[in-house]
Protein backbone atom coordinates (compact mmCIF):
# COMPACT_ATOMS: atom_id res chain seq x y z
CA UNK A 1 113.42 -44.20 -94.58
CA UNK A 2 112.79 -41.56 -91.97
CA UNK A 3 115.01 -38.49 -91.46
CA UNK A 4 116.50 -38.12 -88.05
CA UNK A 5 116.13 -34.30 -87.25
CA UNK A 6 118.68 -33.55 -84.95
CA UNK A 7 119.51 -29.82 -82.99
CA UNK A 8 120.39 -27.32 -84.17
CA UNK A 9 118.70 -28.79 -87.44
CA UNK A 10 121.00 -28.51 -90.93
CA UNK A 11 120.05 -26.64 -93.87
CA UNK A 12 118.55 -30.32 -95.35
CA UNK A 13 116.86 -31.00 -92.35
CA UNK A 14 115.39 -27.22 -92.63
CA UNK A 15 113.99 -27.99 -95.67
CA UNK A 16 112.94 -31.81 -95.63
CA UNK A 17 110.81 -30.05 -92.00
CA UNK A 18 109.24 -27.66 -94.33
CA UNK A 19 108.42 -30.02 -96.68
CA UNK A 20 107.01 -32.65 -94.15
CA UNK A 21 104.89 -29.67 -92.18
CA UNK A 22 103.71 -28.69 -95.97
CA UNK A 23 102.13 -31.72 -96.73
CA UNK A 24 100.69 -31.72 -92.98
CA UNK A 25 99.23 -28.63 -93.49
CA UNK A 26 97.90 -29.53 -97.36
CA UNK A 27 96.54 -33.07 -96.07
CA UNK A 28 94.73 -31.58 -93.32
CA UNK A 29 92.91 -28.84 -95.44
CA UNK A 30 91.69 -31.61 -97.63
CA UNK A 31 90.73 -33.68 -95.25
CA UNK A 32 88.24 -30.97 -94.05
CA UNK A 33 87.37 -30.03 -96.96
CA UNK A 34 86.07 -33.28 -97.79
CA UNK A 35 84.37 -33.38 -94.87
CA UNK A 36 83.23 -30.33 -95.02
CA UNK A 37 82.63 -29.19 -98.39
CA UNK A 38 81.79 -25.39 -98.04
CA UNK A 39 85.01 -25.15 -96.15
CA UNK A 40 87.22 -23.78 -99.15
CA UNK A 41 90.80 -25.29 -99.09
CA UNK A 42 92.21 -22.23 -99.99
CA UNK A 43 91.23 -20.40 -97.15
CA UNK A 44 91.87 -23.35 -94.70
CA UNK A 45 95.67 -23.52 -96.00
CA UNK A 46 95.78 -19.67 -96.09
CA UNK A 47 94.95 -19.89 -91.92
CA UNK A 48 97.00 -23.07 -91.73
CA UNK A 49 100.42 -21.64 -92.78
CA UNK A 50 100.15 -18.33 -90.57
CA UNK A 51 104.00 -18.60 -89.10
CA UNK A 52 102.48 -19.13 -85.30
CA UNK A 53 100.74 -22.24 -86.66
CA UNK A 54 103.83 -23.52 -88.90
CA UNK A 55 105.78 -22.83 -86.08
CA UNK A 56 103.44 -24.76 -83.94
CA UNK A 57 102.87 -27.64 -86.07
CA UNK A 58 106.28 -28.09 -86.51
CA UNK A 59 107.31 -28.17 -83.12
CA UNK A 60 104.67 -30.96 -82.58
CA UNK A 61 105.83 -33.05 -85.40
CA UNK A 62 109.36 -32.82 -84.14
CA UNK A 63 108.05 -33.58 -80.49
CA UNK A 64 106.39 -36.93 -81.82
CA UNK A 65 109.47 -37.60 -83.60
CA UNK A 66 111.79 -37.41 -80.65
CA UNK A 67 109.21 -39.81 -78.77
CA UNK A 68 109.69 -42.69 -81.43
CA UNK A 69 106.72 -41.92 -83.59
CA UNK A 70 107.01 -42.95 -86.93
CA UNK A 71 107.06 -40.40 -89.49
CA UNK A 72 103.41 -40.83 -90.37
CA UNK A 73 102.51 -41.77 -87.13
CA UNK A 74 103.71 -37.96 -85.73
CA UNK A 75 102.36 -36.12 -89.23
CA UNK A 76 99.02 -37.70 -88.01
CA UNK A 77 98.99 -36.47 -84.72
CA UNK A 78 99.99 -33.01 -85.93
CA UNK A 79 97.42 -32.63 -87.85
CA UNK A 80 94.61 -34.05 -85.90
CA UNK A 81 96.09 -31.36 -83.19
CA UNK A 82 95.60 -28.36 -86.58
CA UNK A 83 92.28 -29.53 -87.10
CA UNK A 84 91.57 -29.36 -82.76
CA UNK A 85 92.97 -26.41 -82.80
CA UNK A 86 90.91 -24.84 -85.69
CA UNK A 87 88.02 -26.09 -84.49
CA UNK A 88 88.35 -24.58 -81.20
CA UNK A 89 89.42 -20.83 -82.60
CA UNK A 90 86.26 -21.24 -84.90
CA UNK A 91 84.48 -22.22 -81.92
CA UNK A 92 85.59 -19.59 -79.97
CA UNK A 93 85.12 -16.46 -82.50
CA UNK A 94 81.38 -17.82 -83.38
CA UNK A 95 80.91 -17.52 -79.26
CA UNK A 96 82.36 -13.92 -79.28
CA UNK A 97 79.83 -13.26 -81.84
CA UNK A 98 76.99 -14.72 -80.51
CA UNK A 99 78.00 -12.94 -76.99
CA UNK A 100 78.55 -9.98 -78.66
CA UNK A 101 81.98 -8.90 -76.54
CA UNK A 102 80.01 -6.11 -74.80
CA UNK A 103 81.81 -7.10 -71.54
């Protein structure tokens, strides 16, 4: 059964949302990790549960939610959206690297 989250969200619904954007965050570090094995989980959940990208994740898990997605459906798309938006910071700080920042 799927929890309806409704606003301004309970002290259970508080806590089920940390719990679902937990095992968001924990599914998508392993799911890199197996993919990419010299990615250390640790470190991936340690940049993965930074408040901004709780607070981010969360919000788009609740956005799916209030479109119809399933519960699964929306953890999916959260996390693919973590693992774009990881890969684009990474992306990004290897550039500034390569470029140097002198500008």
């Amino acid at each position: 059964m799927t929890m309806q989250y409704t606003a301004p969200l309970t002290a259970d619904q508080v806590q089920r949302l940390g719990d679902d954007v937990g095992r968001i965050v924990a599914f998508t570090a392993r799911a890199l990790n197996r993919e990419y094995p010299h990615l250390a989980v640790e470190r991936l959940v340690e940049s993965f549960t930074l408040p901004s990208v709780l607070e981010v994740t969360a919000g788009r898990y609740l956005a799916a939610l209030e479109r119809g997605a399933t519960a699964g459906d929306a953890a999916g798309w959260a996390g693919a959206a973590l693992i774009r938006d990881w890969a684009e910071a990474r992306l990004e700080a290897c550039e500034g690297v390569a470029g140097g920042n002198g500008d």
